[in-house]
Protein backbone atom coordinates (compact mmCIF):
# COMPACT_ATOMS: atom_id res chain seq x y z
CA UNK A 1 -13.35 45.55 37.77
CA UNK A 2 -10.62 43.20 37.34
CA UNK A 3 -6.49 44.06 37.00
CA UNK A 4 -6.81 44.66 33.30
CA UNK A 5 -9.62 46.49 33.02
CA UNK A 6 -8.30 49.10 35.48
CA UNK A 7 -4.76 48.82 33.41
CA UNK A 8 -6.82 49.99 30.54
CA UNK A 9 -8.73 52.59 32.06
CA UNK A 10 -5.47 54.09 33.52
CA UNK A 11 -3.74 54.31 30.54
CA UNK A 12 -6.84 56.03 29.15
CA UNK A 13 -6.90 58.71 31.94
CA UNK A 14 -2.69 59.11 31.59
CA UNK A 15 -3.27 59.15 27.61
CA UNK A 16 -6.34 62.04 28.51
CA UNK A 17 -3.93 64.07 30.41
CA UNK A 18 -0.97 64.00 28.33
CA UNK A 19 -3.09 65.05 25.52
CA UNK A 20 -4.97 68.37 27.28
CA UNK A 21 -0.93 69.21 28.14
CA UNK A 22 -0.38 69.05 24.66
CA UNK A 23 -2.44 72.68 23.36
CA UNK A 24 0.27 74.37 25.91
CA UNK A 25 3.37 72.82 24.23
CA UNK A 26 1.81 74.27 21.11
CA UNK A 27 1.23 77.60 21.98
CA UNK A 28 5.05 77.70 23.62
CA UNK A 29 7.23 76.40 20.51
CA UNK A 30 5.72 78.43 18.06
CA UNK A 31 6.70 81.21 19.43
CA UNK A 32 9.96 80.73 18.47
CA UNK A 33 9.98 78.40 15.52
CA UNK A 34 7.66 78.79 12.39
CA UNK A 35 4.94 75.72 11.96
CA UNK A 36 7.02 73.35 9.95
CA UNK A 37 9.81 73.65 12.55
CA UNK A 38 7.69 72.59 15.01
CA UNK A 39 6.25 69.54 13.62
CA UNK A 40 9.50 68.69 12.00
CA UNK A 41 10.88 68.37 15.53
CA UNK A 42 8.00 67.02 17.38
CA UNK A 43 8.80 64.02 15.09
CA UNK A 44 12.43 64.02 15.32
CA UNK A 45 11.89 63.68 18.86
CA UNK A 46 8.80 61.16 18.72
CA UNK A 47 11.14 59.10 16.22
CA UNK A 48 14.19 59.33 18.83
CA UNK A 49 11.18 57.78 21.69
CA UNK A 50 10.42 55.29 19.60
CA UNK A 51 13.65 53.88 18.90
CA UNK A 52 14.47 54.26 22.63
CA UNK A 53 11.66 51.81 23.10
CA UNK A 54 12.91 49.54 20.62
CA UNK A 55 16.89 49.95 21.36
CA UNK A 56 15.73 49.10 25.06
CA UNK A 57 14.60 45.69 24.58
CA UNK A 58 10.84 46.38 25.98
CA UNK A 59 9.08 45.89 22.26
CA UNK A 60 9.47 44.71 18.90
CA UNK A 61 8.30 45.89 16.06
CA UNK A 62 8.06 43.61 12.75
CA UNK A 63 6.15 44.85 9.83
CA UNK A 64 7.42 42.00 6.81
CA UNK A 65 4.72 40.33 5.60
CA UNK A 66 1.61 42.49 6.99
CA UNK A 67 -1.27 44.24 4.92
CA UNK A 68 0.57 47.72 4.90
CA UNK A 69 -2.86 49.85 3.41
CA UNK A 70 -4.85 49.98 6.33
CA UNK A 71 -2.12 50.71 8.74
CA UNK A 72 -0.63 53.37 6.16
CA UNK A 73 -4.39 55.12 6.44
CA UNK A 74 -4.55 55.46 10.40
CA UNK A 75 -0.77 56.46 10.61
CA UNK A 76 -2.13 58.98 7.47
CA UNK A 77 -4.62 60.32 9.30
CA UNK A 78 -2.87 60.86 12.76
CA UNK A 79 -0.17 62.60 11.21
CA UNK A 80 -2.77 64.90 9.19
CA UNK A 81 -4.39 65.39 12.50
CA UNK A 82 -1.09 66.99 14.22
CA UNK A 83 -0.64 69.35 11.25
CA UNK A 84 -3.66 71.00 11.16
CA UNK A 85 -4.02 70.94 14.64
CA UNK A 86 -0.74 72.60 15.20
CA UNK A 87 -1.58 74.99 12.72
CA UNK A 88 -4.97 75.81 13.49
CA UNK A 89 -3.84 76.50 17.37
CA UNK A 90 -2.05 79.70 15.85
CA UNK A 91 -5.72 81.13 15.43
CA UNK A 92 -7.58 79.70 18.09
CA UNK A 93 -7.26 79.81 22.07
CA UNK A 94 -6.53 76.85 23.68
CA UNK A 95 -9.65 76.95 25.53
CA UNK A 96 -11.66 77.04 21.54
CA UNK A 97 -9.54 74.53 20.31
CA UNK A 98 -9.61 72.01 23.28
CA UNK A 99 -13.99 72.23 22.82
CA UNK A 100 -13.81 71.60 19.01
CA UNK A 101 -11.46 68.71 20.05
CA UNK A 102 -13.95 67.11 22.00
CA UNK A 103 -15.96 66.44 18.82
CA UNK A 104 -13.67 63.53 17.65
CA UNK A 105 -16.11 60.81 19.84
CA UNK A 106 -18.91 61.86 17.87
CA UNK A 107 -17.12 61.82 14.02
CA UNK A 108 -15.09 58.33 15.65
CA UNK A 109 -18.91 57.19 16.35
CA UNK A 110 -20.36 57.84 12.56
CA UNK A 111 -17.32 56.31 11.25
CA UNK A 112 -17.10 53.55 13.18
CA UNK A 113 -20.76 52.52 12.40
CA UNK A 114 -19.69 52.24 8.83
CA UNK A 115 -16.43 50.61 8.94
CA UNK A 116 -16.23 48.75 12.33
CA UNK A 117 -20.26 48.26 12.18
CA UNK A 118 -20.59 49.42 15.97
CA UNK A 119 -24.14 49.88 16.93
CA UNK A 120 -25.58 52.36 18.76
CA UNK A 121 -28.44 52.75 21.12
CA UNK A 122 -31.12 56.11 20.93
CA UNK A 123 -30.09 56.90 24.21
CA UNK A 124 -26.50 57.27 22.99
CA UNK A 125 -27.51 59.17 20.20
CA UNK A 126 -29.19 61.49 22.45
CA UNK A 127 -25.91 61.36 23.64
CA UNK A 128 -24.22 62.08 20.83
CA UNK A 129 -26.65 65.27 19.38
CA UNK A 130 -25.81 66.65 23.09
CA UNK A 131 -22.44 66.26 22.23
CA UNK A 132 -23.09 68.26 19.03
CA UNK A 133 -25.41 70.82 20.52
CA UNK A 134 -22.74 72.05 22.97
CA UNK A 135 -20.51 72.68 20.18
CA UNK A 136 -22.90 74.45 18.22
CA UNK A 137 -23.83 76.73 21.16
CA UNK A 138 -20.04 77.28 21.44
CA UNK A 139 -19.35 78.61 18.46
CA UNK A 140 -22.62 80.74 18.07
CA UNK A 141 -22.18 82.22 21.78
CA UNK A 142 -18.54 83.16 20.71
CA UNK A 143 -19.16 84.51 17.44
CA UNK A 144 -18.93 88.20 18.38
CA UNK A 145 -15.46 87.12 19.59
CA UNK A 146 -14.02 84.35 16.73
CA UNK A 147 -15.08 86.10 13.21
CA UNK A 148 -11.31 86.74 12.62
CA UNK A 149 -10.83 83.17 13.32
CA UNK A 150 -13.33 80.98 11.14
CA UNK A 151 -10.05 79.68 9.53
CA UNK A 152 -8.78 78.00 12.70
CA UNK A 153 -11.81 76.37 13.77
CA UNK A 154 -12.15 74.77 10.10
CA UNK A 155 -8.38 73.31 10.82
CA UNK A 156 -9.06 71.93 13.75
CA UNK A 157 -12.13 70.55 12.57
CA UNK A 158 -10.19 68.86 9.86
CA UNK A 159 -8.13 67.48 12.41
CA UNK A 160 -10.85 66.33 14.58
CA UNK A 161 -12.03 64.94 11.72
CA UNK A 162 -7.94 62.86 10.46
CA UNK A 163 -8.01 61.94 14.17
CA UNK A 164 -11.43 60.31 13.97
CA UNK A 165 -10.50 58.47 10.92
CA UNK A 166 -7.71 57.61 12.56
CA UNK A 167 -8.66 56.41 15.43
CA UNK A 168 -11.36 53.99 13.75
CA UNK A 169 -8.47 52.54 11.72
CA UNK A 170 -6.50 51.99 14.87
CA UNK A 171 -8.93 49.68 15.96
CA UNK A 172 -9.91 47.83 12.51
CA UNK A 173 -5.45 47.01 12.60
CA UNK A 174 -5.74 46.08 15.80
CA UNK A 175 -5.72 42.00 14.75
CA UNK A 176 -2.10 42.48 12.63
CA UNK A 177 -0.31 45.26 14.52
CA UNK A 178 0.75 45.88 17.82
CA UNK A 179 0.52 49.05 20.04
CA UNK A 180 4.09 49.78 19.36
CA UNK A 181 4.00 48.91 15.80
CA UNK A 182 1.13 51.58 14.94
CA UNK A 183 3.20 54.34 16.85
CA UNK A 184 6.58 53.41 15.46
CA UNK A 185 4.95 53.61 11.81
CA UNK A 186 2.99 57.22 12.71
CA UNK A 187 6.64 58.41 14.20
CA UNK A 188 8.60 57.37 11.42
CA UNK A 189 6.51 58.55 8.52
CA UNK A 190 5.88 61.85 10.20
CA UNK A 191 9.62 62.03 10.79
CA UNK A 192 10.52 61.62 6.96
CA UNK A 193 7.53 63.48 5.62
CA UNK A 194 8.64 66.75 7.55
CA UNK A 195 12.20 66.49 7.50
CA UNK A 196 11.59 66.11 3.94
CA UNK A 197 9.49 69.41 3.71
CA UNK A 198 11.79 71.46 6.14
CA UNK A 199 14.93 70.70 3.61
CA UNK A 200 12.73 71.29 0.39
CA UNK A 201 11.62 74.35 1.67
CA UNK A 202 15.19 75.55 3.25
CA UNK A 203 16.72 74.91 -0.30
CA UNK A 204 14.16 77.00 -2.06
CA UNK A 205 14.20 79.61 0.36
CA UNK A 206 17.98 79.64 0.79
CA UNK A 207 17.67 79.13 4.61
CA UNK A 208 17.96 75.63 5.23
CA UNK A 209 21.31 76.39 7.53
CA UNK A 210 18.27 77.67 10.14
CA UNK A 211 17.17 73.97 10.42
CA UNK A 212 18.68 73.96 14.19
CA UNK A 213 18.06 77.20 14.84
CA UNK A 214 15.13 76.91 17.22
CA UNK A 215 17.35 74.43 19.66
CA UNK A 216 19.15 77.28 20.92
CA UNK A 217 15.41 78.29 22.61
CA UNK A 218 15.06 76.05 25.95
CA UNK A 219 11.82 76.28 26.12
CA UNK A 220 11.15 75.24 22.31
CA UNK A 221 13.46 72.15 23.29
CA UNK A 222 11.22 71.31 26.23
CA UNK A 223 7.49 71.87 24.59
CA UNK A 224 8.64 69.78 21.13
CA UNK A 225 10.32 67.16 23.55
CA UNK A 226 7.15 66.57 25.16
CA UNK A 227 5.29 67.10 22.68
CA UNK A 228 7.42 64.61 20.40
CA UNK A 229 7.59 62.16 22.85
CA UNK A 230 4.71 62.37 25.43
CA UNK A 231 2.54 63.79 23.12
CA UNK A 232 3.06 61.58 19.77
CA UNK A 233 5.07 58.59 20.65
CA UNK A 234 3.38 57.56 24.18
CA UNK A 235 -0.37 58.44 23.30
CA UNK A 236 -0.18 56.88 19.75
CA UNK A 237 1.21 53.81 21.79
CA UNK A 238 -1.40 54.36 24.33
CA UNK A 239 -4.20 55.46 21.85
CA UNK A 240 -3.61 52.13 20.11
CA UNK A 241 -3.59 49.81 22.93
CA UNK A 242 -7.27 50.99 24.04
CA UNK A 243 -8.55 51.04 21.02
CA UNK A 244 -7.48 46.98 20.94
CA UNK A 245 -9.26 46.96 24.13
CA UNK A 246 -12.14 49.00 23.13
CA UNK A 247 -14.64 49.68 21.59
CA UNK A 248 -13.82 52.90 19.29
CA UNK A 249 -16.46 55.27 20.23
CA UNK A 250 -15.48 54.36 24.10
CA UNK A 251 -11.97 54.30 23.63
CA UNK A 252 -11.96 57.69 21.86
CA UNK A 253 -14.22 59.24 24.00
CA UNK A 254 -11.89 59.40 26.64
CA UNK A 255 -9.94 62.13 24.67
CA UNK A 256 -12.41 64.38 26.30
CA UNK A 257 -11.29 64.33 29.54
CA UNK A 258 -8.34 66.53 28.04
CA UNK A 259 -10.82 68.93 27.12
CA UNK A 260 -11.10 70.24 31.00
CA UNK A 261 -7.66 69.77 31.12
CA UNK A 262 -6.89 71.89 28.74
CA UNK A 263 -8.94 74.85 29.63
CA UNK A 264 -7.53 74.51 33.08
CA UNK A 265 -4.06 74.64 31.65
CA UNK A 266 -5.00 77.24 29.52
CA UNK A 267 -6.46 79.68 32.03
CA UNK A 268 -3.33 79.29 34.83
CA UNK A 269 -0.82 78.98 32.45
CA UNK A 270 -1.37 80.83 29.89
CA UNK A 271 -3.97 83.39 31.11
CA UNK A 272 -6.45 82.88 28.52
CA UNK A 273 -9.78 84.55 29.22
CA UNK A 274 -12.82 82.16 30.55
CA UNK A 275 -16.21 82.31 29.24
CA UNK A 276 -19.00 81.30 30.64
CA UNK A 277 -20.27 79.79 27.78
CA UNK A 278 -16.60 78.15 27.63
CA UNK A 279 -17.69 76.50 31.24
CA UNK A 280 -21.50 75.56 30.18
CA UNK A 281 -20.58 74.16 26.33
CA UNK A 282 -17.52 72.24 28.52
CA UNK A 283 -20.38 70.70 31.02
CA UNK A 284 -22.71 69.72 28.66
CA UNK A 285 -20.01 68.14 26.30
CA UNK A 286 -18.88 65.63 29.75
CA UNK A 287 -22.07 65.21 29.85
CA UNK A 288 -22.68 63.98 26.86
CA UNK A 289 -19.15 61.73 26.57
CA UNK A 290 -20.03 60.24 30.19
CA UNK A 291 -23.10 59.38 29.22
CA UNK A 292 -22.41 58.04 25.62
CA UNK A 293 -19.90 55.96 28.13
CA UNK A 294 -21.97 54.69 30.48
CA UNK A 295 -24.57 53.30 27.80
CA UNK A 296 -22.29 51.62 25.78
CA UNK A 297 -21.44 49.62 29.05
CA UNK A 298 -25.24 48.94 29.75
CA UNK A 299 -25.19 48.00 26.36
CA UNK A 300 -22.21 45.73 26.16
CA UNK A 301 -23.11 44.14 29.23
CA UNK A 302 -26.69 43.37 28.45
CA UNK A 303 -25.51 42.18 24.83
């Protein structure tokens, strides 16, 4: 494996962490802040990293004079991602939501066969109904348990489903805009498209002199930091730059890896409960991503 393949590969393990960190940062700031609040300043901080980046000399970002559709879909998309995400995790545990997550490989798959006309092998599609399988089982074995929840795990299907989309148009941009150029457009439009909602809404409720309210919380300040910055900014950049390196189902499947991470985080930090059809559905879902993986390799290699 040569110097840029394991740069690549790196970058997809750091992105994989970062992301199963991110269900934690959820669960903390909305404790203290309502759901708008938290998105509005998990972009004013993803905005503030990107401009950092920028005010620091170490990229560029010029937009004049490229196709703006397809790049206003995927920055779309991710930003419809992190709002029903964020608001499905109010009805889901972290462990749930980080399993339905894994799903995105799978939806980034279908899509990608249609718009990025990817092939796939059957052995990856055996892959891919494992994939599936696991999920179902999931949901069936917890059923006596997430009845009072159907709600959440529609959202964060949704979002699994805006991230997906997302993700595919990520890599169909990936010829006219940079790494840093996707990001900076998914920070600032999430940036104005909240702020905008958080001042419309404090006007009609009469409350918008609340708008900094939730600073005075440390730990809200920490989670939306890193959740702003780590969690938008850095894996939109990072996100971006595999998926021009990539193929889309590979590059996306990675995301999984923050599946474990998250149920990990999930049962030492925040003492959620673990299942044991949380651990099998978990196994057989790795399974299924490593292998989907390891034949796209064969594939690419033999192609």
């Amino acid at each position: 494996m040569d110097k840029e393949a394991l740069k690549v590969y790196g970058i997809a393990i750091l992105f994989s962490t970062l992301v199963g960190f991110s269900f934690i940062g959820v669960k903390t700031a909305i404790q203290v802040s309502t759901t708008l609040q938290l998105l509005t300043f998990r972009y004013n901080f993803a905005f503030l990293g990107a401009l950092v980046i920028l005010a620091f000399g170490w990229s560029k970002v010029t937009i004049r004079g490229k196709a703006k559709k397809n790049i206003l879909i995927t920055s779309g998309f991710y930003i419809a991602f992190m709002i029903f995400q964020t608001v499905g995790l109010i009805f889901v545990s972290t462990i749930e939501s980080g399993i339905i997550f894994a799903i995105v490989p799978i939806l980034v798959k279908i899509i990608a066969a249609g718009v990025l006309k990817e092939k796939s092998t059957a052995l990856q599609n055996f892959f891919v109904c494992l994939c599936v399988g696991a999920l179902i089982l999931m949901i069936v074995m917890g059923a006596g348990e997430i009845n009072a929840n159907v709600v959440g795990i529609l959202l964060l299907l949704i979002s699994s489903l805006s991230m997906a989309i997302s993700n595919v148009y990520m890599r169909y941009v990936r010829s006219q805009y940079t790494p840093i150029e996707i990001s900076f457009m998914i920070t600032l439009g999430g940036c104005l498209v909240f702020n905008l909602a958080t001042i419309v809404s404090g006007i009609k409720n009469e409350n918008l002199s609340e708008y900094f309210a939730p600073l005075s919380h440390g730990s809200f300040v920490l989670a939306t930091a890193y959740l702003g910055i780590a969690c938008t900014t850095v894996t939109a950049l990072f996100m971006s730059y595999m998926l021009a390196n990539m193929p889309a189902v590979k590059a996306t499947i990675f995301g999984n890896l923050s599946t474990a991470i998250s149920i990990v985080a999930g049962v030492v930090v925040l003492n959620e409960s673990l299942k044991v059809y949380h651990v099998i559905c978990t196994i057989l879902i790795i399974i299924g991503v490593i292998g989907v993986s390891l034949t796209g390799e064969k594939e690419e290699e033999n192609g």
